[in-house]
C-alpha atoms as a PDB file:
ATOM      1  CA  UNK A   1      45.851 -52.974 -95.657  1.00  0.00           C
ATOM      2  CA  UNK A   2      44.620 -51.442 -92.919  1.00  0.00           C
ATOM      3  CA  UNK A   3      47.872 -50.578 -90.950  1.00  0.00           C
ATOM      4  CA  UNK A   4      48.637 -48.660 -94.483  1.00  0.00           C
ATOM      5  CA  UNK A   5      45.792 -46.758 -94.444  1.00  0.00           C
ATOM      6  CA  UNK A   6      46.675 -45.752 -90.991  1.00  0.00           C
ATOM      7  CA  UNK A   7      49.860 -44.717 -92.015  1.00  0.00           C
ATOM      8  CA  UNK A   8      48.578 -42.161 -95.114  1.00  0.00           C
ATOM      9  CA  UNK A   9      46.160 -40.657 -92.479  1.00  0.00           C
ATOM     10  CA  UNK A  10      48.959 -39.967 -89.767  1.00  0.00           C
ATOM     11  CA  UNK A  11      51.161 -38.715 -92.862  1.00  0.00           C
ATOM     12  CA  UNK A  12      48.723 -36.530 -94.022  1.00  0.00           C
ATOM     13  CA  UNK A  13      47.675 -34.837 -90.486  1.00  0.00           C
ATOM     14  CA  UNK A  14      51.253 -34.584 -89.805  1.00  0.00           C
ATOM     15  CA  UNK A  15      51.752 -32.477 -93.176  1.00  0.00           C
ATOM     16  CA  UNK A  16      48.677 -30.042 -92.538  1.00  0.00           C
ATOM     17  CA  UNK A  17      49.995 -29.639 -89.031  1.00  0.00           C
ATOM     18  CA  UNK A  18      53.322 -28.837 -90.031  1.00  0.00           C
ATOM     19  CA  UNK A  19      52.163 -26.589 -92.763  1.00  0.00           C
ATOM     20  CA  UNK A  20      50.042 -25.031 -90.395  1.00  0.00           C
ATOM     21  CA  UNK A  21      52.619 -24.392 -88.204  1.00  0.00           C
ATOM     22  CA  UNK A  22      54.988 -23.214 -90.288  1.00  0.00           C
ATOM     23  CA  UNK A  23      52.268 -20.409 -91.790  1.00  0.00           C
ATOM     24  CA  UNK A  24      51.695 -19.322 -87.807  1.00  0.00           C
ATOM     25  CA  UNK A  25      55.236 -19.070 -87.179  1.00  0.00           C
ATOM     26  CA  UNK A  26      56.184 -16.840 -90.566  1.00  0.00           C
ATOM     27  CA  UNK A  27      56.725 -13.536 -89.871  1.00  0.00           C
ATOM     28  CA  UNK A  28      55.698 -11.124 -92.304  1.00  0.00           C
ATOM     29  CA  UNK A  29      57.945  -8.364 -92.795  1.00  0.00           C
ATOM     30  CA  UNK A  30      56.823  -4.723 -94.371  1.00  0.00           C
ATOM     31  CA  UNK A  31      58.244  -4.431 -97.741  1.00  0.00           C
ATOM     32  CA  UNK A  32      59.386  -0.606 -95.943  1.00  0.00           C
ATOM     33  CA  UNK A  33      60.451  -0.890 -92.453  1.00  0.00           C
ATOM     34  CA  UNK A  34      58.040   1.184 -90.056  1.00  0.00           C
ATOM     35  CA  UNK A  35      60.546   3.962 -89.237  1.00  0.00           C
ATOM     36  CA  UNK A  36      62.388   3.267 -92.856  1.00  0.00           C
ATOM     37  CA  UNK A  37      62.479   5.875 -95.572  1.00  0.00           C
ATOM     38  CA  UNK A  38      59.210   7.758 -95.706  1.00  0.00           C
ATOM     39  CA  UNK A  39      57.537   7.839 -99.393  1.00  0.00           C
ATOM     40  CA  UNK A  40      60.727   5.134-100.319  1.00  0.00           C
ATOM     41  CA  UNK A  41      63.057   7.707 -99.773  1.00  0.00           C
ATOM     42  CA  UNK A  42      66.500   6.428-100.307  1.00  0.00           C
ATOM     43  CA  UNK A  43      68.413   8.812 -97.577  1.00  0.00           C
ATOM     44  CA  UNK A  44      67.146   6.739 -95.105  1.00  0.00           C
ATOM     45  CA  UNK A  45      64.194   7.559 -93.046  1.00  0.00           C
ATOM     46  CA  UNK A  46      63.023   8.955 -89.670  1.00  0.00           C
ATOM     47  CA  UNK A  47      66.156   6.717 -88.032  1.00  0.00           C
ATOM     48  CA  UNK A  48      68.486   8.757 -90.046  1.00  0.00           C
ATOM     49  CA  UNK A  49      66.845  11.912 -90.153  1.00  0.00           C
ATOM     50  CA  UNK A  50      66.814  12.084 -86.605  1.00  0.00           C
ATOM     51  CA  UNK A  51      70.255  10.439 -86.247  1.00  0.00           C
ATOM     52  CA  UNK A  52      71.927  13.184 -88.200  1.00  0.00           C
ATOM     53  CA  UNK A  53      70.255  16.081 -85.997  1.00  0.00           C
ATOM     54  CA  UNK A  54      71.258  14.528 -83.044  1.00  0.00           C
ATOM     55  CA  UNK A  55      75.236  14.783 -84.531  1.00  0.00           C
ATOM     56  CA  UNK A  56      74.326  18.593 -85.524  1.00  0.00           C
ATOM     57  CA  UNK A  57      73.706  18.970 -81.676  1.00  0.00           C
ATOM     58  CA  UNK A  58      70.097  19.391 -81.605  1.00  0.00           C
ATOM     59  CA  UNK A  59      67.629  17.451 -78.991  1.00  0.00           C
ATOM     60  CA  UNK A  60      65.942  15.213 -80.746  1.00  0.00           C
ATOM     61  CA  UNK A  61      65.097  13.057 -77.742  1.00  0.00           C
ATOM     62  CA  UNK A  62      61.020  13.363 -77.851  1.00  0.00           C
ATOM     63  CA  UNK A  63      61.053  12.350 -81.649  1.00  0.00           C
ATOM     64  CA  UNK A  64      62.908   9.029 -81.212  1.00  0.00           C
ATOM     65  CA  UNK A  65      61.192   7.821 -78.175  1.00  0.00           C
ATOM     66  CA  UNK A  66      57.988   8.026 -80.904  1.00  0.00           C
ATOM     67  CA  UNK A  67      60.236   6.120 -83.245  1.00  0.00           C
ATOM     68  CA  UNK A  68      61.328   3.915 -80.665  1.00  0.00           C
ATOM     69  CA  UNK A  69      57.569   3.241 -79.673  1.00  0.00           C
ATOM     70  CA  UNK A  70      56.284   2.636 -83.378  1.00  0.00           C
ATOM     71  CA  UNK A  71      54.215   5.637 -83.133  1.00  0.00           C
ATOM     72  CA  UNK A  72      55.333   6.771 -86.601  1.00  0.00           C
ATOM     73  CA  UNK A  73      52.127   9.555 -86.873  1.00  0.00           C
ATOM     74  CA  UNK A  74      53.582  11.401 -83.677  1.00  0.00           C
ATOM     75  CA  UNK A  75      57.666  11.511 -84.702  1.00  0.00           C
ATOM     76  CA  UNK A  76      56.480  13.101 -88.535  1.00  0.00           C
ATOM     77  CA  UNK A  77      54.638  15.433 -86.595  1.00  0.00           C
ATOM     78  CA  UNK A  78      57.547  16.089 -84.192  1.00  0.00           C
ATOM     79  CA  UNK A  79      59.735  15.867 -87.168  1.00  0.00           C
ATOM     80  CA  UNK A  80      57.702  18.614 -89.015  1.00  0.00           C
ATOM     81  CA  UNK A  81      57.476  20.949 -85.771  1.00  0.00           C
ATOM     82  CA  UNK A  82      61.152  20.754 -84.756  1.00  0.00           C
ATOM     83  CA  UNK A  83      61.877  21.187 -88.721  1.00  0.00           C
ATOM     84  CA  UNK A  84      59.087  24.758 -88.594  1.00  0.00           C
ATOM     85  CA  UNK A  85      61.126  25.679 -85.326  1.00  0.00           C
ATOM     86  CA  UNK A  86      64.811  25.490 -86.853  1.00  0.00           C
ATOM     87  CA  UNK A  87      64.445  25.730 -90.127  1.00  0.00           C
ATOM     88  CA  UNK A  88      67.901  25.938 -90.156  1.00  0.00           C
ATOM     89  CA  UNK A  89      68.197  21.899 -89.455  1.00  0.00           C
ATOM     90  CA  UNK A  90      66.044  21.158 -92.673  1.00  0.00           C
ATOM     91  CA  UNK A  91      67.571  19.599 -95.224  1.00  0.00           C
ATOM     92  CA  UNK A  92      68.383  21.152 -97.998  1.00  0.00           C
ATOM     93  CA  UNK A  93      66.827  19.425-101.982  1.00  0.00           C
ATOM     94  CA  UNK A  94      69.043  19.381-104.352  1.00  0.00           C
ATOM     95  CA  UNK A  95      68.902  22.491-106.493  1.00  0.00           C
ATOM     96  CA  UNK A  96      66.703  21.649-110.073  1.00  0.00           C
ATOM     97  CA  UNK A  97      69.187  22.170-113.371  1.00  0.00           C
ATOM     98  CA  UNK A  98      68.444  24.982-115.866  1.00  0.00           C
ATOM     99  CA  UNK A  99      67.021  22.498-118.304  1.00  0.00           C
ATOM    100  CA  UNK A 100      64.087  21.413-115.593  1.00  0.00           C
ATOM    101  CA  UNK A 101      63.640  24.590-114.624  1.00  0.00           C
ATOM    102  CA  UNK A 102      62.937  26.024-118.580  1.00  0.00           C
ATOM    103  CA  UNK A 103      60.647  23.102-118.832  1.00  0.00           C
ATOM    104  CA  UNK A 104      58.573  23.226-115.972  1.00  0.00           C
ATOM    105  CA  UNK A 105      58.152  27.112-116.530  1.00  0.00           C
ATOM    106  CA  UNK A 106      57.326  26.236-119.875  1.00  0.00           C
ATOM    107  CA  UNK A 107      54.443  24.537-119.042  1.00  0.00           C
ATOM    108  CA  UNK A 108      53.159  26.856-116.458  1.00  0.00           C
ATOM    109  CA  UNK A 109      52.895  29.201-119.459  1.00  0.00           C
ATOM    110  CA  UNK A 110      50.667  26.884-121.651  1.00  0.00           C
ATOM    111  CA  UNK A 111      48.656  26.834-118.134  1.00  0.00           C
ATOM    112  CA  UNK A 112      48.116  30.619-118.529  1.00  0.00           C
ATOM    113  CA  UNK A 113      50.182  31.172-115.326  1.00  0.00           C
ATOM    114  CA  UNK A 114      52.712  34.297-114.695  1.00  0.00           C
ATOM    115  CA  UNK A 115      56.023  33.139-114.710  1.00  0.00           C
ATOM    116  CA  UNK A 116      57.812  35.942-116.163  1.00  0.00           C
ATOM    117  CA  UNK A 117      60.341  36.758-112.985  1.00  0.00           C
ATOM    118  CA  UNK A 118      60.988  32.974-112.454  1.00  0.00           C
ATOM    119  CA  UNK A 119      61.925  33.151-116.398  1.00  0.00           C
ATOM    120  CA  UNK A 120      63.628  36.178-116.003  1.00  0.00           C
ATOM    121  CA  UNK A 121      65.450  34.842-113.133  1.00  0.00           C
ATOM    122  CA  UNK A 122      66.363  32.141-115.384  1.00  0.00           C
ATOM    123  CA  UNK A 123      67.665  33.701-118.278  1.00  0.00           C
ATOM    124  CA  UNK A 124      69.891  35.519-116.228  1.00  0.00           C
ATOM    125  CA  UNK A 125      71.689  32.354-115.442  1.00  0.00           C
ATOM    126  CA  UNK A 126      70.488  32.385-111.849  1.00  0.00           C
ATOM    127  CA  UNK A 127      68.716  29.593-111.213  1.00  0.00           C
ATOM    128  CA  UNK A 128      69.146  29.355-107.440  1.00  0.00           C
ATOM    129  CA  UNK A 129      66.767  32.565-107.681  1.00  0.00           C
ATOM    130  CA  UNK A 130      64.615  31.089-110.132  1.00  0.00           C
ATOM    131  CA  UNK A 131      64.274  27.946-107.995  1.00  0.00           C
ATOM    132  CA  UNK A 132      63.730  29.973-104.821  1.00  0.00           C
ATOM    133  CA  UNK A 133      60.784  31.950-106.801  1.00  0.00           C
ATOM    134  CA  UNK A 134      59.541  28.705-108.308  1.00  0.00           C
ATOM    135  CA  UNK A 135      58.989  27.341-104.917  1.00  0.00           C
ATOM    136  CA  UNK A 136      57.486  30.669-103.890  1.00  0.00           C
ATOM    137  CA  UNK A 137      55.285  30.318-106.795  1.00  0.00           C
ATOM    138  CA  UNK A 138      54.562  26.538-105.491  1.00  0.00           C
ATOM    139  CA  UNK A 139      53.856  27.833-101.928  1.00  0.00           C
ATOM    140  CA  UNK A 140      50.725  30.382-103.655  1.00  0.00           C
ATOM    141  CA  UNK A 141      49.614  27.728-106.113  1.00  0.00           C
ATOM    142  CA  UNK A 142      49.926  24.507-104.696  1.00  0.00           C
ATOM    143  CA  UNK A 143      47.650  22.952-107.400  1.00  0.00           C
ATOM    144  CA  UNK A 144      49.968  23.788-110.021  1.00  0.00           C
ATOM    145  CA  UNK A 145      52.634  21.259-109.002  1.00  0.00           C
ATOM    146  CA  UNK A 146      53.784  18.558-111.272  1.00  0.00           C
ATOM    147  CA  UNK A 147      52.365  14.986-110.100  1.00  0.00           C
ATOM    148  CA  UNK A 148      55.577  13.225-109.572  1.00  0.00           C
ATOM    149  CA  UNK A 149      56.177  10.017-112.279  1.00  0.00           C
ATOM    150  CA  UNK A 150      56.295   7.792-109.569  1.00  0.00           C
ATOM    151  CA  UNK A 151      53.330   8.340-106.942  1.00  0.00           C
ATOM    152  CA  UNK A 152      55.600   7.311-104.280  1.00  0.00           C
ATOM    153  CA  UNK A 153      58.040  10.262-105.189  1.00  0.00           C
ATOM    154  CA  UNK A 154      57.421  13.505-103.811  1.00  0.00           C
ATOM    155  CA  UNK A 155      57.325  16.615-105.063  1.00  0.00           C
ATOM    156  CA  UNK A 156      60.362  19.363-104.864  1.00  0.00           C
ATOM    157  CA  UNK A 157      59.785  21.544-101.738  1.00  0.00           C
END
């Protein structure tokens, strides 16, 4: 009876150990890698970003030694400093239809806000201008921008 007892004792030590072990050895992975899509983008993320200038011809050495490092902070601001000094690089949003352009300038108007030459733009059929002037009107009013659906969307720049 004994000798059995001994035996439960062992098996049970040797099953917290183990479990114990296996929990230390785990690795927990990020749902988003570090240098992955910032805000869930789907284009890919800094790796990409800075992958892509690199094939344009630009030097993007500084920001992927911070990527290589980890030190995500430093490459977005990198990132946003190379992007101020060659605007050129930036990627370009896709441009908004006419339909979301009527309907967020329709309810900038129940705000009270001026949006008569974004509208005007619009109903000339030009709504690379009235996209251009909404952003303008974004720039001056930043408080007026629609809260994205998803909170890990961002807005249209």
């Amino acid at each position: 009876m004994r000798k059995a007892s001994n035996i439960f004792v062992y098996l049970i030590i040797t099953l917290i150990l183990s479990v114990m072990a296996c929990s230390v050895l785990a690795e927990d992975t990020p749902a988003v890698p570090p240098n992955g899509p910032p805000n869930g983008h789907p284009d890919g993320g800094f790796d990409k970003m800075v992958q892509n200038l690199s094939e344009q011809g630009f030097d993007v050495s500084k920001i992927q030694a911070a990527i290589d490092s980890g030190d995500n902070d430093t490459a977005r601001k990198l990132l946003d400093e190379f992007y101020a000094a060659h605007p050129e690089a930036k990627p370009k949003r896709p441009e908004m239809s006419a339909e979301q352009l009527g309907k967020i300038i329709q309810e900038l108007k129940e705000k009270g806000k001026d949006v008569t030459a974004i509208e005007a733009a619009l109903a000339g059929g030009n709504t690379t201008a009235a996209q251009s002037l909404l952003d303008e009107f974004w720039k001056n009013n930043p408080g007026e921008r629609p809260v994205p659906p998803n909170q890990g969307e961002k807005p249209p720049q």
